[in-house]
N, C-alpha and C. Protein backbone atom coordinates (compact mmCIF):
# COMPACT_ATOMS: atom_id res chain seq x y z
N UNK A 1 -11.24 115.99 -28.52
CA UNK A 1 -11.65 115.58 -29.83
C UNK A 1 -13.00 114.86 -29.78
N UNK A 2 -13.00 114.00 -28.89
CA UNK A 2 -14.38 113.46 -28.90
C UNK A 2 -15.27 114.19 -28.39
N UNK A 3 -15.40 114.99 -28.20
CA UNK A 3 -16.66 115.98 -27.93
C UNK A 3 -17.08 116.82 -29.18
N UNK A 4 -15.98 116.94 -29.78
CA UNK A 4 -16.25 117.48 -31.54
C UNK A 4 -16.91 116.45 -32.51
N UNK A 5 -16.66 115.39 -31.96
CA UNK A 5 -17.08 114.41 -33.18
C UNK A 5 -18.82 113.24 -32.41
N UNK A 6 -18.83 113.75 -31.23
CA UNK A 6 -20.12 113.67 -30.73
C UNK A 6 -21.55 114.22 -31.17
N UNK A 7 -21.77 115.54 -31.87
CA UNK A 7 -22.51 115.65 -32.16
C UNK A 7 -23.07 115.19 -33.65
N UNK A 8 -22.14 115.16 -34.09
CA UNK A 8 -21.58 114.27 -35.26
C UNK A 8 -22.50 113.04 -35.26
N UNK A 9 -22.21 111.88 -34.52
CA UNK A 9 -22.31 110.52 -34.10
C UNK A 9 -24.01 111.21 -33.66
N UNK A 10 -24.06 111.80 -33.19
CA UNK A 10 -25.54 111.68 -32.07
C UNK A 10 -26.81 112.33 -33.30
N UNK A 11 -26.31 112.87 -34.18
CA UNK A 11 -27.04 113.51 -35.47
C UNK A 11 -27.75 112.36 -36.04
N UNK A 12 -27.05 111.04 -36.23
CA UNK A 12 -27.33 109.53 -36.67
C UNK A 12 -28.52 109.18 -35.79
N UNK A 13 -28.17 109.61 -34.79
CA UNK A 13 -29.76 108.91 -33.98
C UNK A 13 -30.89 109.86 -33.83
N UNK A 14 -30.58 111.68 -34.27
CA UNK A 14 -31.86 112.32 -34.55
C UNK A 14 -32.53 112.31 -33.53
N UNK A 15 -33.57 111.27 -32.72
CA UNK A 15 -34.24 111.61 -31.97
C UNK A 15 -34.37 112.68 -30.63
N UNK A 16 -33.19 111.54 -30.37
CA UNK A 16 -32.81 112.31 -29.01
C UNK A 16 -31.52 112.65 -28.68
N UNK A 17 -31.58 113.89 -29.77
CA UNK A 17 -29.90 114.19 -29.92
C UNK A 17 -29.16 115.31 -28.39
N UNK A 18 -30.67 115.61 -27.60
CA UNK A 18 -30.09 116.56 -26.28
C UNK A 18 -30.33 115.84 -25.55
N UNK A 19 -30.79 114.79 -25.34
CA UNK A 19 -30.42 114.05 -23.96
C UNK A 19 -29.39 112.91 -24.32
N UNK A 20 -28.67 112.88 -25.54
CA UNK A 20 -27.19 112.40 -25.74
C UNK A 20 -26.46 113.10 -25.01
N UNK A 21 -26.55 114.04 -25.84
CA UNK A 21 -25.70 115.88 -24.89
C UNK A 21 -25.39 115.52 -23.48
N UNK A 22 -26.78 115.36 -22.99
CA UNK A 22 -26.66 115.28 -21.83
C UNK A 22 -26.03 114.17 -20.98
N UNK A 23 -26.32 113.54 -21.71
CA UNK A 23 -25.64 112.20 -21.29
C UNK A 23 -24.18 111.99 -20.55
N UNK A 24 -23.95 112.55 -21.85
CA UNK A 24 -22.23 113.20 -22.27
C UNK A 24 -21.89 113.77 -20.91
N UNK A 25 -22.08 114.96 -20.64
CA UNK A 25 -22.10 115.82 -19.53
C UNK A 25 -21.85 115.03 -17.91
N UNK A 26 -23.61 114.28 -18.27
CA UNK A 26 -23.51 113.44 -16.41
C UNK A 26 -22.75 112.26 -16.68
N UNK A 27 -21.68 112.13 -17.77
CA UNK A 27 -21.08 110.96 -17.24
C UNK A 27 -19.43 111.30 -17.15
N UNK A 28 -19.34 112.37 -17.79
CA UNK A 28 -18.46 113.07 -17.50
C UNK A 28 -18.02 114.07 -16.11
N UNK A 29 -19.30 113.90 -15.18
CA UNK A 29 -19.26 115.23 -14.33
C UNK A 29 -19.15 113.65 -13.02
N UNK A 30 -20.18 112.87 -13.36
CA UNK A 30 -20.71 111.83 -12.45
C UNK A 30 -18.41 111.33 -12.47
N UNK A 31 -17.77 110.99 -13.09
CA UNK A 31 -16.76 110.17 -13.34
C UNK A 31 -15.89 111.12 -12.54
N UNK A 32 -15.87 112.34 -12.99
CA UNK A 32 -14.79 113.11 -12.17
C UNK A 32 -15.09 113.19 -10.39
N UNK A 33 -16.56 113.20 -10.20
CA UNK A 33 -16.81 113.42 -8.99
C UNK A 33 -15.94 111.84 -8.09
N UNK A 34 -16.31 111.04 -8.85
CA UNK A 34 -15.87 109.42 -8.69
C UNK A 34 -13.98 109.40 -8.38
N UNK A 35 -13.82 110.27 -9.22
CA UNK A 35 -12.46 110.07 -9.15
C UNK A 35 -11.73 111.53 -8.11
N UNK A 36 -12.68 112.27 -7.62
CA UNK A 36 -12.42 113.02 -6.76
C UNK A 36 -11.84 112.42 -5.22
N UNK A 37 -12.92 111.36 -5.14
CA UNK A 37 -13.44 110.73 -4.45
C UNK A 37 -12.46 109.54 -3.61
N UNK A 38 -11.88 108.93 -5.03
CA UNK A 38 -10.69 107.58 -4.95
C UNK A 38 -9.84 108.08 -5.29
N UNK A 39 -9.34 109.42 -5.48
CA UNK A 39 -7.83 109.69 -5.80
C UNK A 39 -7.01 109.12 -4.64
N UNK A 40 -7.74 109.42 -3.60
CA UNK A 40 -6.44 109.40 -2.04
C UNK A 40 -6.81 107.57 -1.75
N UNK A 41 -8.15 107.38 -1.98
CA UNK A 41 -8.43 105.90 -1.58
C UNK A 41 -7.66 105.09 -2.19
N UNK A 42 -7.75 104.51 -3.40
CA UNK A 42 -7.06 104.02 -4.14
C UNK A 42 -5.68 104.30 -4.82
N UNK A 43 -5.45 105.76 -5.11
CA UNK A 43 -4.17 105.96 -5.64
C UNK A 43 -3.95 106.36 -6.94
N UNK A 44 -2.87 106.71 -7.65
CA UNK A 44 -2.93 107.54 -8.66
C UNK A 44 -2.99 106.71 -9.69
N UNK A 45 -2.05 105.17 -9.19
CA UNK A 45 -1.74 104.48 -10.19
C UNK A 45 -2.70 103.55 -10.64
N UNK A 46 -3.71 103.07 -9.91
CA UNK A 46 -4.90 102.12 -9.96
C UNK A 46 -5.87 102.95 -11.21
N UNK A 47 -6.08 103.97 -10.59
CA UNK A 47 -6.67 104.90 -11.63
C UNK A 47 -6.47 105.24 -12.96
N UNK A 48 -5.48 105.61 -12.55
CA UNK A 48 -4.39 105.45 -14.26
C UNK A 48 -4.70 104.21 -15.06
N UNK A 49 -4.25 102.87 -14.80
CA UNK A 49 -4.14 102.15 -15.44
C UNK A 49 -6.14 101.49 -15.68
N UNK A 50 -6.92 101.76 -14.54
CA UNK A 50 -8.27 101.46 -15.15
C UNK A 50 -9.43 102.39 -16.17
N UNK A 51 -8.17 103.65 -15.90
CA UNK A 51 -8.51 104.43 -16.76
C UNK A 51 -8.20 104.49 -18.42
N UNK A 52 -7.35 103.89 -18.21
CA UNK A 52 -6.65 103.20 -19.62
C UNK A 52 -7.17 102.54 -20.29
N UNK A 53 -7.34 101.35 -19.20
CA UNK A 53 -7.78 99.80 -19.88
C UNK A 53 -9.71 99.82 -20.62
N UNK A 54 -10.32 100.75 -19.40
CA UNK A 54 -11.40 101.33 -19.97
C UNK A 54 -11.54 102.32 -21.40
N UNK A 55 -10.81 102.66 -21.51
CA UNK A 55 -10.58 103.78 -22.35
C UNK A 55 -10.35 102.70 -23.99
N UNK A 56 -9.55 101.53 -23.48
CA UNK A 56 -9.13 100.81 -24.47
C UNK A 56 -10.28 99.91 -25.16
N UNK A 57 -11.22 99.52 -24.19
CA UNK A 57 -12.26 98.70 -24.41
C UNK A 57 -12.98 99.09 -25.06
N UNK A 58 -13.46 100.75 -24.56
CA UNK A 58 -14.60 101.71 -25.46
C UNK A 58 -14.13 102.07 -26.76
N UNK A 59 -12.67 102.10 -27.08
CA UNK A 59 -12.23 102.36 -28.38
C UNK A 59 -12.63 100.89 -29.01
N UNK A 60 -12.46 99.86 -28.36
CA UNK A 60 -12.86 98.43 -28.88
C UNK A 60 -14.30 98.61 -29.42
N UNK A 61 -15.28 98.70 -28.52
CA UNK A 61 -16.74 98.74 -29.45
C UNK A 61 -16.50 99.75 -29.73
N UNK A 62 -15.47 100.96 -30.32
CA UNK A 62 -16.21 101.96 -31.28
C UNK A 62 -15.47 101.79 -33.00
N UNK A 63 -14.28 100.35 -32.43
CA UNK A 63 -14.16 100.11 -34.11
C UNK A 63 -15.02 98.91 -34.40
N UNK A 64 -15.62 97.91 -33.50
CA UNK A 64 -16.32 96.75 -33.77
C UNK A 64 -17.89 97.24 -34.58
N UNK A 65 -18.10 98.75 -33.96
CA UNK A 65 -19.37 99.22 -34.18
C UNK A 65 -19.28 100.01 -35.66
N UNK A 66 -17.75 100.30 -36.14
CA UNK A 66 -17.57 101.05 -37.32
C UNK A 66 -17.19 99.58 -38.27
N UNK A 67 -17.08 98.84 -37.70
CA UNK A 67 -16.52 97.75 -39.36
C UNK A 67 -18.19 96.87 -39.63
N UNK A 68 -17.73 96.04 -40.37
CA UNK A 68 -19.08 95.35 -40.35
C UNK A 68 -19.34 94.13 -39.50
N UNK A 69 -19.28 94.19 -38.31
CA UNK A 69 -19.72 92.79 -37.81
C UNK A 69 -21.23 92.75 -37.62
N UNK A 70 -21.36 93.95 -36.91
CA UNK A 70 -22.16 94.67 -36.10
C UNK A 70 -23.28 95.71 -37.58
N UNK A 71 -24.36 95.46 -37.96
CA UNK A 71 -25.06 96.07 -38.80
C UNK A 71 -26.38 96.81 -37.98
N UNK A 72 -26.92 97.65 -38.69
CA UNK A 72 -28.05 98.37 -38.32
C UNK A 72 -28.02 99.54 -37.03
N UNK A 73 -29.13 99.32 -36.13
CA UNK A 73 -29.24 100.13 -34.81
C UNK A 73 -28.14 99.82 -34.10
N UNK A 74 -27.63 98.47 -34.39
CA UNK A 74 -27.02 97.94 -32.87
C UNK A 74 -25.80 98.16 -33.04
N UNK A 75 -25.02 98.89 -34.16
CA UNK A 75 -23.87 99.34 -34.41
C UNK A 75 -24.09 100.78 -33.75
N UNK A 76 -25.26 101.35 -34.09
CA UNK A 76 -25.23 102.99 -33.53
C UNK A 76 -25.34 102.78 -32.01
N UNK A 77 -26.06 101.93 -31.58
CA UNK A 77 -25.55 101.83 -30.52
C UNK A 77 -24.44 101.48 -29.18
N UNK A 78 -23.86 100.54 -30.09
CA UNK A 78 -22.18 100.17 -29.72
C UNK A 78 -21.40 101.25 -29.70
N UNK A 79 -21.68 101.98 -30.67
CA UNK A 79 -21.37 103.14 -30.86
C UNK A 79 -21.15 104.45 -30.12
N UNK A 80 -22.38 104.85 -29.59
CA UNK A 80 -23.48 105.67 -28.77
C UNK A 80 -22.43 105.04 -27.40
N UNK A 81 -22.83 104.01 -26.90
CA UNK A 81 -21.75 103.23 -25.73
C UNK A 81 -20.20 103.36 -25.19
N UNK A 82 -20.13 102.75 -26.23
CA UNK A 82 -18.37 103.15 -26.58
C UNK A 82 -18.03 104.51 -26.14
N UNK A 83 -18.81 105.20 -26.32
CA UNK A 83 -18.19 107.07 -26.76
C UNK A 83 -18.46 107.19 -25.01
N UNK A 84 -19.46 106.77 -24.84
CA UNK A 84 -20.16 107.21 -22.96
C UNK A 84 -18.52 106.56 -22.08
N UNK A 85 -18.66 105.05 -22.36
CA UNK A 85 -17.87 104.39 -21.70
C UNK A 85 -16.26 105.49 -21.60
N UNK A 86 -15.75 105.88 -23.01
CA UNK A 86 -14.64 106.30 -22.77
C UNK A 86 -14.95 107.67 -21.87
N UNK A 87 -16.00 108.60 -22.09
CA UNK A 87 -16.27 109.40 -21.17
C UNK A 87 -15.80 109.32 -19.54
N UNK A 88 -16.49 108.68 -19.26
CA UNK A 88 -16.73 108.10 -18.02
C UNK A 88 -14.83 107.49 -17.26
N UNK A 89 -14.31 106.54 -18.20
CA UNK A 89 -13.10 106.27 -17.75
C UNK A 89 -12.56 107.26 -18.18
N UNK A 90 -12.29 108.15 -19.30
CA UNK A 90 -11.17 109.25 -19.08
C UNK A 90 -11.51 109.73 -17.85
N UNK A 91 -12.59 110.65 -17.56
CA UNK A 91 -12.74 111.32 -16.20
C UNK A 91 -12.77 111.09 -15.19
N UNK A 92 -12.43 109.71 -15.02
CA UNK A 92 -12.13 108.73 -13.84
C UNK A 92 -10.60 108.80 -13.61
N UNK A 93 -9.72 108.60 -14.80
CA UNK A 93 -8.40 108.90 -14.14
C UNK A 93 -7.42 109.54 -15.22
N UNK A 94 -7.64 109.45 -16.42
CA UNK A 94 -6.96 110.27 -17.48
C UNK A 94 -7.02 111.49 -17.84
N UNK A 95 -7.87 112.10 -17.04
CA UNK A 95 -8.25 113.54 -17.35
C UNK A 95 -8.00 114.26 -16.17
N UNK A 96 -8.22 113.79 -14.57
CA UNK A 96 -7.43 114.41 -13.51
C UNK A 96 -6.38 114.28 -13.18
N UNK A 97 -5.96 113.01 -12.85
CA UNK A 97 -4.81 112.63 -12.38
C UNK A 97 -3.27 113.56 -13.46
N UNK A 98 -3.39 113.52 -14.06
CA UNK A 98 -2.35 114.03 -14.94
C UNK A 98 -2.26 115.63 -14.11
N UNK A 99 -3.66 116.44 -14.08
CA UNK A 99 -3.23 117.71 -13.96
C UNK A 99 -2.72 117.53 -12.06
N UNK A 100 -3.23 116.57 -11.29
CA UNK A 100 -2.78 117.00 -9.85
C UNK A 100 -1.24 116.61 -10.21
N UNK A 101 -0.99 115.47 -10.54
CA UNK A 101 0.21 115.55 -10.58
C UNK A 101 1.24 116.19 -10.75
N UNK A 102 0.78 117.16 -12.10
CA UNK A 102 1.80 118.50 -12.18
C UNK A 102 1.38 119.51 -11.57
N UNK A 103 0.36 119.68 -10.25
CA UNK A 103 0.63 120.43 -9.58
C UNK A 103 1.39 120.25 -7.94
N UNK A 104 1.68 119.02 -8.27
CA UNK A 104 3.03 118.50 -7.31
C UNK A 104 3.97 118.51 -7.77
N UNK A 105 4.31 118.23 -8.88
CA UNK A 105 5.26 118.35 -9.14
C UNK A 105 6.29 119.91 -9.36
N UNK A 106 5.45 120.60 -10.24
CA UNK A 106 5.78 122.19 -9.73
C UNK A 106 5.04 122.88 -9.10
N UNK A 107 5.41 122.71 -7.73
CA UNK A 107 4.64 123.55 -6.86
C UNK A 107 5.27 125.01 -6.33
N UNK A 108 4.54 125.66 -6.20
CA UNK A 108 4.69 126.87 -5.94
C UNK A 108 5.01 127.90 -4.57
């Protein structure tokens, strides 16, 4: 879903709406490589849960950045943040870990 509603959000800042894109991409590609990396180091469950708690924070500045505390640029940018941040922690442990797991679990 948030990749649907990214270009969306990144339309607001106009300028540099393909190296948002891109953004998107290397922090998504950079996070999985990360979590390639610490699956066996750290464990499934460390991941999991900092993948969470991250995930929870970036949803934090992306309603602090939608109500009014926060006015002008520096909301689009909380904004802009928020969206990277959850990037980055889903693909750190909410977005792999789930699929190795069910391929232990039914294995073939």
């Amino acid at each position: 879903m948030l990749y649907s509603i990214s270009p969306q959000l990144f339309l607001k800042a106009q300028e540099c709406l393909q190296i948002l894109q891109t953004c998107v991409g290397i922090a998504n590609l950079s996070g999985s490589i990360i979590a390639m990396v610490l699956m066996d180091k750290l464990g499934r469950r460390v991941l999991l849960l900092g993948s969470f708690l991250g995930m929870a924070v970036s949803m934090g500045f992306q309603a602090t950045a939608a109500s009014s505390f926060v006015l002008g640029s520096g909301a689009l940018y909380l904004s802009i943040g928020g969206m990277l941040l959850f990037v980055v922690t889903f693909s750190l442990g909410a977005g792999p870990v789930p699929g190795l797991l069910l391929s232990e679990i039914f294995s073939s």
